[in-house]
Protein backbone atom coordinates (compact mmCIF):
# COMPACT_ATOMS: atom_id res chain seq x y z
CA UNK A 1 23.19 -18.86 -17.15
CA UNK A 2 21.86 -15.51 -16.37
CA UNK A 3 18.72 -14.67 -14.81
CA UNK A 4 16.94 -11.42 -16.61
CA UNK A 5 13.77 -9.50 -15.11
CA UNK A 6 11.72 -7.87 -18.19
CA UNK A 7 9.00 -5.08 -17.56
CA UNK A 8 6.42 -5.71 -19.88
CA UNK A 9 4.15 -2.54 -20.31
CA UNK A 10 0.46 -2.88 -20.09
CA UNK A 11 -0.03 0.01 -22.69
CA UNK A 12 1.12 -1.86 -25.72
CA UNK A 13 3.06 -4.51 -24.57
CA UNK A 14 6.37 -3.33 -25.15
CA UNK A 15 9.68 -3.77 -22.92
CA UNK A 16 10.22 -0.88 -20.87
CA UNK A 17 12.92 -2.51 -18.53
CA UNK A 18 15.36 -5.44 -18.70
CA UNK A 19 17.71 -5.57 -15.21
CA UNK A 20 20.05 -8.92 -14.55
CA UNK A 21 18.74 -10.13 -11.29
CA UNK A 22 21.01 -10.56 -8.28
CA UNK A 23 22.79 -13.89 -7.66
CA UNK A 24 23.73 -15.28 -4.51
CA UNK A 25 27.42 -13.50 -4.60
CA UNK A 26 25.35 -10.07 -5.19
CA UNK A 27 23.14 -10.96 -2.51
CA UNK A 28 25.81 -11.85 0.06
CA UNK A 29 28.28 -8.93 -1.04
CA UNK A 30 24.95 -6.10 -0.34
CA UNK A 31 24.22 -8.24 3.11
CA UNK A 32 27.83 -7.21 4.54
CA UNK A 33 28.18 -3.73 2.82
CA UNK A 34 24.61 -2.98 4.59
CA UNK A 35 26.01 -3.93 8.63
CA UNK A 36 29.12 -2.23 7.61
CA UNK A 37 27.13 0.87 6.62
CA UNK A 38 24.67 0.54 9.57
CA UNK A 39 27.22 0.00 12.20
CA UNK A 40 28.34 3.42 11.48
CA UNK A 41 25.07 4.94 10.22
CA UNK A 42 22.91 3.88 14.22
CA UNK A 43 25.41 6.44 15.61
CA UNK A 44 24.43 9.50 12.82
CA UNK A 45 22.28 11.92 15.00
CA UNK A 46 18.63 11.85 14.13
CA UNK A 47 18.85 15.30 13.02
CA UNK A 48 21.40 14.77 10.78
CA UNK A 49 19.36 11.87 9.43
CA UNK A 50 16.40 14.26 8.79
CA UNK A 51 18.47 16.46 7.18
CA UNK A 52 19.14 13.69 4.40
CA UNK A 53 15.66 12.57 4.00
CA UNK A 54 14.82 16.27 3.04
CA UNK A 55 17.39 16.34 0.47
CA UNK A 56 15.62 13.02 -1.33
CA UNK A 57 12.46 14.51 -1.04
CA UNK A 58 14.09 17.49 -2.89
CA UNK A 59 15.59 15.09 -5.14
CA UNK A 60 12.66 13.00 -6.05
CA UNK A 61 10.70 16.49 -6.38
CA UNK A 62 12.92 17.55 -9.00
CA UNK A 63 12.28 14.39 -11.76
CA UNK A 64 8.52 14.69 -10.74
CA UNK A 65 7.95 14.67 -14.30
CA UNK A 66 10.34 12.15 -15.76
CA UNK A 67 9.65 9.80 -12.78
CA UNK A 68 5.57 10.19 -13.50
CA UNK A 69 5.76 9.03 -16.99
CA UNK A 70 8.47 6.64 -16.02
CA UNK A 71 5.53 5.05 -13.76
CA UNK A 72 2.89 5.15 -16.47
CA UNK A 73 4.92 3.39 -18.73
CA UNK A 74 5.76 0.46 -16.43
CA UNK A 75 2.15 -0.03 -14.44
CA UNK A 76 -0.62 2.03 -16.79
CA UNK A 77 -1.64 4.55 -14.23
CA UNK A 78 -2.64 7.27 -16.31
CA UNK A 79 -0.30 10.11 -16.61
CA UNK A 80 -2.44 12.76 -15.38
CA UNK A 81 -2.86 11.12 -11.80
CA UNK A 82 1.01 9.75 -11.43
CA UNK A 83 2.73 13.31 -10.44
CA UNK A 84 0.38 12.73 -7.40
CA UNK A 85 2.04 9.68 -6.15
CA UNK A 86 5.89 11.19 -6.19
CA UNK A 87 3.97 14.83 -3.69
CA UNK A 88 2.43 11.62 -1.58
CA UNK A 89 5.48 9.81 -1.27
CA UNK A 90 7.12 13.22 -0.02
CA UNK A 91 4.35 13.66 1.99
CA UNK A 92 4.81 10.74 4.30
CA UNK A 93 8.50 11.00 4.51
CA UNK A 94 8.72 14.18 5.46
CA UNK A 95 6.05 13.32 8.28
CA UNK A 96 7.69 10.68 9.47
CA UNK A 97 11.17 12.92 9.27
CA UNK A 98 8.97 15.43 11.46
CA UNK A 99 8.21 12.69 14.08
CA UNK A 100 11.21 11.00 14.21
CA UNK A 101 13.38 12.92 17.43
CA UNK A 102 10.07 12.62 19.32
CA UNK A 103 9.49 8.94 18.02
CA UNK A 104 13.27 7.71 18.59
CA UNK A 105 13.57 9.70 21.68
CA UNK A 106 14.48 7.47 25.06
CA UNK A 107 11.69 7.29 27.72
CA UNK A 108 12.90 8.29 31.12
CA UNK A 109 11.31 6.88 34.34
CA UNK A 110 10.84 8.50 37.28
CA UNK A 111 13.58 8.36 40.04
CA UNK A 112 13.23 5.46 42.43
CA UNK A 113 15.87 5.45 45.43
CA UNK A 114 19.51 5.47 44.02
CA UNK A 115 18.28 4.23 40.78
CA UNK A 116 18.40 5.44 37.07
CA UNK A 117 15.73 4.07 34.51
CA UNK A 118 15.03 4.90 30.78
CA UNK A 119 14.81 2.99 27.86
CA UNK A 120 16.32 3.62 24.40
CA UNK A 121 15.10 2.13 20.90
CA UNK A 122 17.77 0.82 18.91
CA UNK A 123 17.73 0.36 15.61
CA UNK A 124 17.01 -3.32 14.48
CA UNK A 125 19.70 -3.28 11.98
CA UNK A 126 19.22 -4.47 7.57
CA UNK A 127 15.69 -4.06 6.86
CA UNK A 128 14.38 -5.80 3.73
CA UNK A 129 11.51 -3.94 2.12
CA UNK A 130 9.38 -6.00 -0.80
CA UNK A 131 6.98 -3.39 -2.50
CA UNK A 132 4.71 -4.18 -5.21
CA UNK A 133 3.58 -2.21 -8.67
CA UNK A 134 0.21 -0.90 -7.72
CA UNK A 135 1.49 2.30 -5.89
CA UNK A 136 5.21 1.64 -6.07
CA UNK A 137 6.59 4.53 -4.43
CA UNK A 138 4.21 4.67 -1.87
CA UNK A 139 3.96 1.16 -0.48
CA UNK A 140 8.00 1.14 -0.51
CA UNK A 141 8.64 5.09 1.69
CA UNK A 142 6.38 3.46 4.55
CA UNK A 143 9.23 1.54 5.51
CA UNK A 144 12.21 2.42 3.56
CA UNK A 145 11.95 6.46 4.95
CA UNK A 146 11.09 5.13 8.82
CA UNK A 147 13.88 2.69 8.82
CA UNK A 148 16.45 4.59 7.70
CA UNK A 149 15.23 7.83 10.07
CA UNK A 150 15.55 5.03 12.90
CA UNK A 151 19.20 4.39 11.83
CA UNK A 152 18.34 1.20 9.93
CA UNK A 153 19.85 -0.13 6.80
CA UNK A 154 17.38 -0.79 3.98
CA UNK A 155 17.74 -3.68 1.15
CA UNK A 156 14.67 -2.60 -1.63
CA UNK A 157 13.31 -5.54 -3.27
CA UNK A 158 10.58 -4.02 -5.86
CA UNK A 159 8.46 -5.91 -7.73
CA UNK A 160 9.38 -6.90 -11.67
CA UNK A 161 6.73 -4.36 -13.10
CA UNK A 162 8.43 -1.55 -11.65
CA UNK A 163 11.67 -2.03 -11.17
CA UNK A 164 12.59 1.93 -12.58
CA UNK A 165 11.04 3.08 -9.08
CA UNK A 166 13.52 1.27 -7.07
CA UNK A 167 16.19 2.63 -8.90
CA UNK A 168 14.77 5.99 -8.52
CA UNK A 169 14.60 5.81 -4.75
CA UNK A 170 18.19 4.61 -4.68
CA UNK A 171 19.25 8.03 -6.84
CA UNK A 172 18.10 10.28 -5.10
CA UNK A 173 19.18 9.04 -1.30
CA UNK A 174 22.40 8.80 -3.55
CA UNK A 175 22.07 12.90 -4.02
CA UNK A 176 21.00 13.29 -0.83
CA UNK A 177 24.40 12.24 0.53
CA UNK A 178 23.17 9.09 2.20
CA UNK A 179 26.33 7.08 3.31
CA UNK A 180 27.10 4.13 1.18
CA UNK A 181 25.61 0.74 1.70
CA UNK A 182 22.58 2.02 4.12
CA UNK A 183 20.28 1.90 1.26
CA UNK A 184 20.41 -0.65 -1.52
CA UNK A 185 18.44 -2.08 -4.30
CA UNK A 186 18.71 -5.60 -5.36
CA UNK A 187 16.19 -6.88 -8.04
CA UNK A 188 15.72 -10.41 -7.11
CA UNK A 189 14.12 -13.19 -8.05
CA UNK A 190 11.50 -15.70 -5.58
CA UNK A 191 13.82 -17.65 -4.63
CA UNK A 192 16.86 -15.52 -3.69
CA UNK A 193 14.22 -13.52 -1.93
CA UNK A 194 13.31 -16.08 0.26
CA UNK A 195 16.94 -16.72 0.39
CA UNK A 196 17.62 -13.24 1.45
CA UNK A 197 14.73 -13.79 4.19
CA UNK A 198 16.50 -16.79 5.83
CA UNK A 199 19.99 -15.08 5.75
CA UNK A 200 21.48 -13.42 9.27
CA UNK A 201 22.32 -10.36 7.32
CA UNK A 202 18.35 -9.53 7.41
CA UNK A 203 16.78 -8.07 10.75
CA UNK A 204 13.47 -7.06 9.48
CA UNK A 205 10.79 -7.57 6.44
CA UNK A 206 8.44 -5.45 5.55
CA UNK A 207 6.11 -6.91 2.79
CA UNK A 208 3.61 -5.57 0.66
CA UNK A 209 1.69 -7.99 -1.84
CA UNK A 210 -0.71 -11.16 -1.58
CA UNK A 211 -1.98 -13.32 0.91
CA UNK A 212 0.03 -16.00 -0.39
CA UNK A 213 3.16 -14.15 -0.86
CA UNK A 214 2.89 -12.83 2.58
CA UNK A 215 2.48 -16.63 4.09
CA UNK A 216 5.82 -17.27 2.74
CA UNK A 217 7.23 -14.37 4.11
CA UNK A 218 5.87 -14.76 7.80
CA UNK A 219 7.27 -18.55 6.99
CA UNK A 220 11.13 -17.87 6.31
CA UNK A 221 11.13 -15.21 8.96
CA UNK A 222 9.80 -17.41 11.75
CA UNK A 223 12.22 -19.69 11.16
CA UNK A 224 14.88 -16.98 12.66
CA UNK A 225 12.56 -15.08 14.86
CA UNK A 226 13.18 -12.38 12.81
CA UNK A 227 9.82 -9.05 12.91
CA UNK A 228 8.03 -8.58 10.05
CA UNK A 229 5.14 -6.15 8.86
CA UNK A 230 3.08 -7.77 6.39
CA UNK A 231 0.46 -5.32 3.99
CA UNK A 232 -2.03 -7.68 2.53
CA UNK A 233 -5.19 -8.34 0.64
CA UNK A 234 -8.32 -5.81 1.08
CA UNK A 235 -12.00 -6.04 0.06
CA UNK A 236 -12.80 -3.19 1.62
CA UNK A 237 -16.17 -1.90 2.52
CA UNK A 238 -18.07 0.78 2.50
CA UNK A 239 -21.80 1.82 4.26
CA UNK A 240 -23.80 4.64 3.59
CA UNK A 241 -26.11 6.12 5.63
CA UNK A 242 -29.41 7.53 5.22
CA UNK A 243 -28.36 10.55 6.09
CA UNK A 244 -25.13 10.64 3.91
CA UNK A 245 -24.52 13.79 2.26
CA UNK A 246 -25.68 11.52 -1.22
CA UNK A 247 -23.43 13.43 -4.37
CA UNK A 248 -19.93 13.74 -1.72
CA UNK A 249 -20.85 9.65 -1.43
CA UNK A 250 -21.46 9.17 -4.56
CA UNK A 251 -18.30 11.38 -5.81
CA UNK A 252 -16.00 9.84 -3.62
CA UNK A 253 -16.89 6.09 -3.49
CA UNK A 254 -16.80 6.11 -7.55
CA UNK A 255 -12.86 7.82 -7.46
CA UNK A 256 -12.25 5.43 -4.50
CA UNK A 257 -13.63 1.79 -6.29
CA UNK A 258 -11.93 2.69 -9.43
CA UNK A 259 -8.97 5.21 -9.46
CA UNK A 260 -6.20 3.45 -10.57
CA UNK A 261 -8.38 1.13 -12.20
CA UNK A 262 -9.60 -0.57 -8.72
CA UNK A 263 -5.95 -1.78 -8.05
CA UNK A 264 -5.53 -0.63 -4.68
CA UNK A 265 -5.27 -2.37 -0.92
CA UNK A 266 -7.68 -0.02 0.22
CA UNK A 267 -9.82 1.38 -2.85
CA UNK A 268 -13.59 0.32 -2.56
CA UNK A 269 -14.80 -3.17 -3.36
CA UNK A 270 -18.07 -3.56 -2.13
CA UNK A 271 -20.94 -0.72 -1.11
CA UNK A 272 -23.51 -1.31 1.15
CA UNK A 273 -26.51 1.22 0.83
CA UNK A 274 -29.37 2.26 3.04
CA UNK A 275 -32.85 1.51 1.47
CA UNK A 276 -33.90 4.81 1.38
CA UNK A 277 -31.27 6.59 -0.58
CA UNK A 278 -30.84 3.06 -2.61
CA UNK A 279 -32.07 3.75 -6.11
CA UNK A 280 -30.64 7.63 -6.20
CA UNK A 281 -27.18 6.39 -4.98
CA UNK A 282 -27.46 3.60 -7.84
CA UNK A 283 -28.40 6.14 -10.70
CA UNK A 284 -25.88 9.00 -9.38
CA UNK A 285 -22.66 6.53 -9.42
CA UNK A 286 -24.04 4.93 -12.98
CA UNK A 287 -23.46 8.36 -14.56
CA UNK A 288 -20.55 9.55 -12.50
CA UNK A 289 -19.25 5.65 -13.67
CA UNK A 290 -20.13 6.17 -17.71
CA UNK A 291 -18.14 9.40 -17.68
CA UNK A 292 -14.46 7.85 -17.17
CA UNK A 293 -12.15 7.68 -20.53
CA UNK A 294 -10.95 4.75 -21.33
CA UNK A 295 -7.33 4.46 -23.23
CA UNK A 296 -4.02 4.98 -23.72
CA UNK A 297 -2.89 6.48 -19.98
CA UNK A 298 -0.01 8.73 -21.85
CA UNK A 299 -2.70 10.60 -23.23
CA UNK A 300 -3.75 13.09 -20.52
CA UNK A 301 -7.81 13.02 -21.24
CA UNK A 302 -7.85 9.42 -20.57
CA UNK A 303 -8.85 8.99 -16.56
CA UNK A 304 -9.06 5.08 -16.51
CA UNK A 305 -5.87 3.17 -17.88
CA UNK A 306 -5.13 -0.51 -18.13
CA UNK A 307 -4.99 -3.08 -15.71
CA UNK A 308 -1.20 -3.96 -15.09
CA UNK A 309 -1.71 -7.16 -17.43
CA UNK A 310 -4.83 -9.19 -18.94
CA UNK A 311 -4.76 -12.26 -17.11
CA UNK A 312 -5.53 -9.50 -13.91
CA UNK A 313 -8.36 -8.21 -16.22
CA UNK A 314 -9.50 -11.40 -17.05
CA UNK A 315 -9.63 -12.76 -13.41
CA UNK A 316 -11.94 -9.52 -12.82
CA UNK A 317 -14.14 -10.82 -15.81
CA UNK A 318 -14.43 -14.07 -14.77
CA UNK A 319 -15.53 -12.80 -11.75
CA UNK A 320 -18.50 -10.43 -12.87
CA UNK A 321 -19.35 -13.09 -15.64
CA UNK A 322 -19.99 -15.38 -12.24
CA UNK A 323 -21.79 -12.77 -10.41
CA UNK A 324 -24.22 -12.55 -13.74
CA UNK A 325 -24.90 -16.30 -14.09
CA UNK A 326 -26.15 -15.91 -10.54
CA UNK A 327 -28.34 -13.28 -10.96
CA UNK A 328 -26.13 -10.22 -10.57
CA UNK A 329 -26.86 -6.81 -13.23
CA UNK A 330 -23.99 -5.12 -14.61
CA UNK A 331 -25.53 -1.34 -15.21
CA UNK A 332 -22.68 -0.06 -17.84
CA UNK A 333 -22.73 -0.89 -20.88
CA UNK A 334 -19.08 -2.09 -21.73
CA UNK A 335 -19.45 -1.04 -25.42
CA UNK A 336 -19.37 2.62 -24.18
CA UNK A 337 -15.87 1.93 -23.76
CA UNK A 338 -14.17 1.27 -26.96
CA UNK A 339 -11.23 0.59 -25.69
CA UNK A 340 -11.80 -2.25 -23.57
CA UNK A 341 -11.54 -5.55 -25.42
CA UNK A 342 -11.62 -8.86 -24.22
CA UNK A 343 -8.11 -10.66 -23.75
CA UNK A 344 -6.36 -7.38 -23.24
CA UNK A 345 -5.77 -4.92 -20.00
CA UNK A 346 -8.28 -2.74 -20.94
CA UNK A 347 -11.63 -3.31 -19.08
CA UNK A 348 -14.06 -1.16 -18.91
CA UNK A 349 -15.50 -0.22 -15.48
CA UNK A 350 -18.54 -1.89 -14.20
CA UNK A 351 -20.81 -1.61 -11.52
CA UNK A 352 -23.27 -4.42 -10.49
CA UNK A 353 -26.32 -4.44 -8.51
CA UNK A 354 -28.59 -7.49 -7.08
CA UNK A 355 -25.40 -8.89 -5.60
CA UNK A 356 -25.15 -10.90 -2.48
CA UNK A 357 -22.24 -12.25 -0.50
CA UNK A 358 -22.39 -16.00 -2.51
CA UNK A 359 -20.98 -14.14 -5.06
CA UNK A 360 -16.95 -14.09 -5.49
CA UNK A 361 -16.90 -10.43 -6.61
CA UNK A 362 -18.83 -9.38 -3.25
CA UNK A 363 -16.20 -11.59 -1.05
CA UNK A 364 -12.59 -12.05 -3.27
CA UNK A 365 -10.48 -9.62 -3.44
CA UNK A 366 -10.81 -7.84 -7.45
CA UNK A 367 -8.36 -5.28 -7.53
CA UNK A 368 -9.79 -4.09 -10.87
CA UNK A 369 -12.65 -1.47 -11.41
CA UNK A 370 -15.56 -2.98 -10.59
CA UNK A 371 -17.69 -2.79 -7.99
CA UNK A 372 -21.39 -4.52 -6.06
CA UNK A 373 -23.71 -2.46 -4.44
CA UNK A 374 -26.05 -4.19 -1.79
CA UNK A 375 -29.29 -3.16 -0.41
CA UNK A 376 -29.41 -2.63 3.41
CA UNK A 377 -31.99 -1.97 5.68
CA UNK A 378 -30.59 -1.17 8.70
CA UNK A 379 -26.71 -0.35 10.86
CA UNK A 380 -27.35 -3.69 12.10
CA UNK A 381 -27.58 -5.34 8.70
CA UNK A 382 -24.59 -3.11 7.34
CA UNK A 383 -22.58 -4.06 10.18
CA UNK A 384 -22.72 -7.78 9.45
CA UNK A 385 -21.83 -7.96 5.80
CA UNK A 386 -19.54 -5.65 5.85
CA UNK A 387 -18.00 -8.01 8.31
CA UNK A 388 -18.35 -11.05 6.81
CA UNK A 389 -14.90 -11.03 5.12
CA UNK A 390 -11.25 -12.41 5.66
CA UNK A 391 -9.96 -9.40 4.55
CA UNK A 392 -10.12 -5.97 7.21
CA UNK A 393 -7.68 -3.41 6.12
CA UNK A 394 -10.48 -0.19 5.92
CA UNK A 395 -13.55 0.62 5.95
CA UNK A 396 -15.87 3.13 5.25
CA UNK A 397 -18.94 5.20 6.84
CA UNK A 398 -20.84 7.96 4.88
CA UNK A 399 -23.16 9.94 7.34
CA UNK A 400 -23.88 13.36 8.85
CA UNK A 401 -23.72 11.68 12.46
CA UNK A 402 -19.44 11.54 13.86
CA UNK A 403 -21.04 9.99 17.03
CA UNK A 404 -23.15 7.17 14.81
CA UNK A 405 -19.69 6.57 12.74
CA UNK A 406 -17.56 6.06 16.07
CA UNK A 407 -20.18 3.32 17.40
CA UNK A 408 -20.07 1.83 13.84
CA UNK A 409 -16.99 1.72 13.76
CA UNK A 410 -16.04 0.38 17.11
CA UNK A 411 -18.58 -2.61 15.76
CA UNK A 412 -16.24 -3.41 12.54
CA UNK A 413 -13.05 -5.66 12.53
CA UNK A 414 -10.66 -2.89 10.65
CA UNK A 415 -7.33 -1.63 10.67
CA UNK A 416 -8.63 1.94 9.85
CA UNK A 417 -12.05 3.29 10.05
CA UNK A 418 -13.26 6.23 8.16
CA UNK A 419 -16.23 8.78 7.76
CA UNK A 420 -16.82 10.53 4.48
CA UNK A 421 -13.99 9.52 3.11
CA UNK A 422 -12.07 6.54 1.58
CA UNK A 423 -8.82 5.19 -0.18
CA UNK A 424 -6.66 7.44 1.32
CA UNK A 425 -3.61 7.12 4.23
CA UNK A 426 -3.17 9.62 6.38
CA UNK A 427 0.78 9.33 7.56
CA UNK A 428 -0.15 10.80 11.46
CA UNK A 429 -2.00 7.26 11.94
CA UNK A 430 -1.12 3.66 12.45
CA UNK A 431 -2.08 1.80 8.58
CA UNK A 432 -2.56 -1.76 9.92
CA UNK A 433 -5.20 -4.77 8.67
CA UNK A 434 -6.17 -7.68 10.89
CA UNK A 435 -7.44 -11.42 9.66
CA UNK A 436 -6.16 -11.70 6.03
CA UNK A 437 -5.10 -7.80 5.44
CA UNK A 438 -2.20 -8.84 7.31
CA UNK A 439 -0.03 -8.09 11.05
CA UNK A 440 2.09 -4.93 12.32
CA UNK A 441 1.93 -1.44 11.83
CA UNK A 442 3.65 1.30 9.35
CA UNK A 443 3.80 4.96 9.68
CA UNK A 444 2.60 7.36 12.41
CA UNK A 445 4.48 7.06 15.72
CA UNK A 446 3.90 3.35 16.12
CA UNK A 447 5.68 2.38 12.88
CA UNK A 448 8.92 3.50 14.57
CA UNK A 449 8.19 0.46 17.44
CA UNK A 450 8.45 -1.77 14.87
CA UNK A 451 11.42 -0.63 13.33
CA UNK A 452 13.83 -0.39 16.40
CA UNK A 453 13.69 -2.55 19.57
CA UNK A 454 13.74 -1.15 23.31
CA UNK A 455 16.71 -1.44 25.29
CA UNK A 456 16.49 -1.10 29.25
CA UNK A 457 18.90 0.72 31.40
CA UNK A 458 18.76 0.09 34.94
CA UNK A 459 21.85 2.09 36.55
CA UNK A 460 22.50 1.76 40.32
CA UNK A 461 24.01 5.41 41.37
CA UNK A 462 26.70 4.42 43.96
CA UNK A 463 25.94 5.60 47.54
């Protein structure tokens, strides 16, 4: 019997997408169109394959609109931040179009004797890229734009909340003029996933999602020494400084704990403050925290939506109730917030103080807006706790001092440090986590290594 995927909207519950999911026969007929389609696409010259990225960008630009509500609908983002994501995701491909002659380009070695040396990167062949809901469109261009630059095919597997966005990508490479078969969408259940995974048509998975999900990834490609890049779990840190400019801190760790309603990799999950600008960075963020809206995210003065569903919001209640039996105090008031009701999506934003790291919402990842801030008295102190985690993906160092941020910084386990700044990716750099955040890079120049392999030439010129 047929297999159905149903988007379920977090706004009022109704059915904003119902797809047939992919069978084994779809699965194996996409597999061979994509080598067919990359056997002839590897030989398109780079240029040509910048050219076509362009053209989506132009395409996507176009349905800005349309595809922003589109994504409120099927995640709750409100629709006054979602235009945003569709100018990102154009952002980063047309950086990574930008890079890509310099990236792909062959490295020639110096002349030894009779000898010729270089070394070219070829493409690795059907990449399988498995993006999630929380920033759908972003998440999936890290690898789906790179890949197909580097002369890749790509399969898109996109998570059951937003399945639209898949479909989206897939019409506008289609205006673009993309060949084909190089880039594909197949919504597909676990199973056929990991099915997909394990099959010989598949060269390469990039993975966005949880720790879990990502173990069973890394699992199924080991078994066929197949590469992977694997985007994981965050609980990501941030320290400030004595000498932090306070209201740019304040301002900018509020927007980065609970934009998008906390759900992000790299948004803000725990704050660690210096003693002496403790209380005044406490009172500021309270206020800035009490002024977010609440509601329906289609209505453009709301500025905090929905969680994608209420178990998610519930797990982020249980965890503050937790952090309250042990002492923790939750400064907002949730009856501010109308809205939020228990058993629902909607959850009001919270931010809790006498926290320590015994407490689940200062060391398990919440993805949801709340957020503990701790107490510090010194670097030293910061330093520790804010590496005493599984997770590393970023983290974050407000102060007037670049020199004291670098030799911070060098001290933390994280993919990315920053100063000043937070939840943001900046496409010119590696985005990479180590322990739990996960393995590999995307983006910048260094994404591209991951996405072709090196082939030596060693030619003997005839004497």
């Amino acid at each position: 019997m047929p297999e159905f995927l149903r988007t379920v909207s977090p706004i009022d519950g109704r059915v904003v997408a119902e797809r047939l999911l992919a069978g084994v026969a779809e699965l194996r007929t996409a597999l061979a169109a994509a080598r067919d389609a990359q056997a002839s696409w590897r030989s398109c010259p780079v240029r040509e394959r910048v050219a076509v990225v362009e053209r989506f960008c132009q395409a996507m630009l176009s349905r800005r609109t349309e595809i922003a509500r589109e994504l409120t609908l099927q995640m709750g983002r409100p629709v006054r931040y979602t235009p945003l994501e569709v100018d990102r995701l154009c952002e980063r491909a047309r950086h990574m179009a930008e890079i890509a002659e310099e990236a792909l380009a062959p490295l020639a070695l110096p002349p030894k004797d009779a000898l010729r040396r270089f070394i070219r990167r070829e493409p690795v062949g059907t990449v399988l890229t498995i993006a999630p809901w929380n920033y759908p469109y972003l998440t999936a261009v890290n690898s789906v734009v790179p890949a197909i630059l580097a002369g890749n095919a790509v399969l898109l597997k996109h998570s059951a909340q937003t399945p639209l966005c898949a479909e989206r990508f897939a019409q506008a490479f289609a205006a673009a003029g993309l060949p084909s078969g190089v880039f594909q969408v197949l919504h597909l259940s676990h199973e056929d996933t990991d099915r997909a995974i394990r099959s010989p048509g598949i060269d390469f998975v990039a993975f966005t999602g949880s720790v879990e999900g990502g173990t069973k990834v890394q699992r199924a490609a080991a078994e066929r020494f197949i590469g992977v890049n694997l985007e994981l779990g965050g609980k990501d840190p941030a320290y400030v400084r004595a000498d932090a400019n306070l209201a740019h801190a304040v301002e900018n760790l509020v927007d980065g704990a609970f934009f998008n309603s906390g759900q992000s990799c790299c948004g803000i999950e725990r704050i660690y403050v210096h003693e002496r600008v403790y209380e005044s960075f406490v009172e500021r963020a309270v206020a800035l925290v009490k002024a977010y809206v609440l509601g329906n995210p289609l209505e453009e003065a709301t500025t905090l939506g929905p969680m994608v569903r209420a178990s998610a919001a519930d797990f982020v209640r249980e965890q503050t109730a937790e952090a309250i039996r042990k002492g923790a105090r939750a400064l907002v008031d949730p009856k501010l917030f109308p809205s939020s009701a228990a058993g629902t999506p909607y959850l009001a934003p919270q931010i809790l103080v006498d926290v320590d790291h015994t407490m689940r919402v200062m060391t398990e990842e919440s993805f949801g807006p709340v957020v503990g801030i701790m107490k510090v008295r010194s670097d030293d102190e910061a330093v520790a706790l804010m590496n005493d985690s599984v997770y590393d993906l970023t983290a974050a160092i407000w102060t007037s001092d670049p020199e004291a941020a670098i030799r911070i910084g060098d001290r933390i386990a994280t993919g990315t440090c920053f100063m000043n700044r937070c939840d943001y990716l900046d496409p010119a750099l590696a985005w990479t986590g180590v322990k739990h955040s996960g393995r590999g890079v995307s983006l910048s120049v260094l994404g591209y290594q991951h996405l072709t392999r090196p082939k030596s030439f060693h030619l003997r010129l005839a004497t």
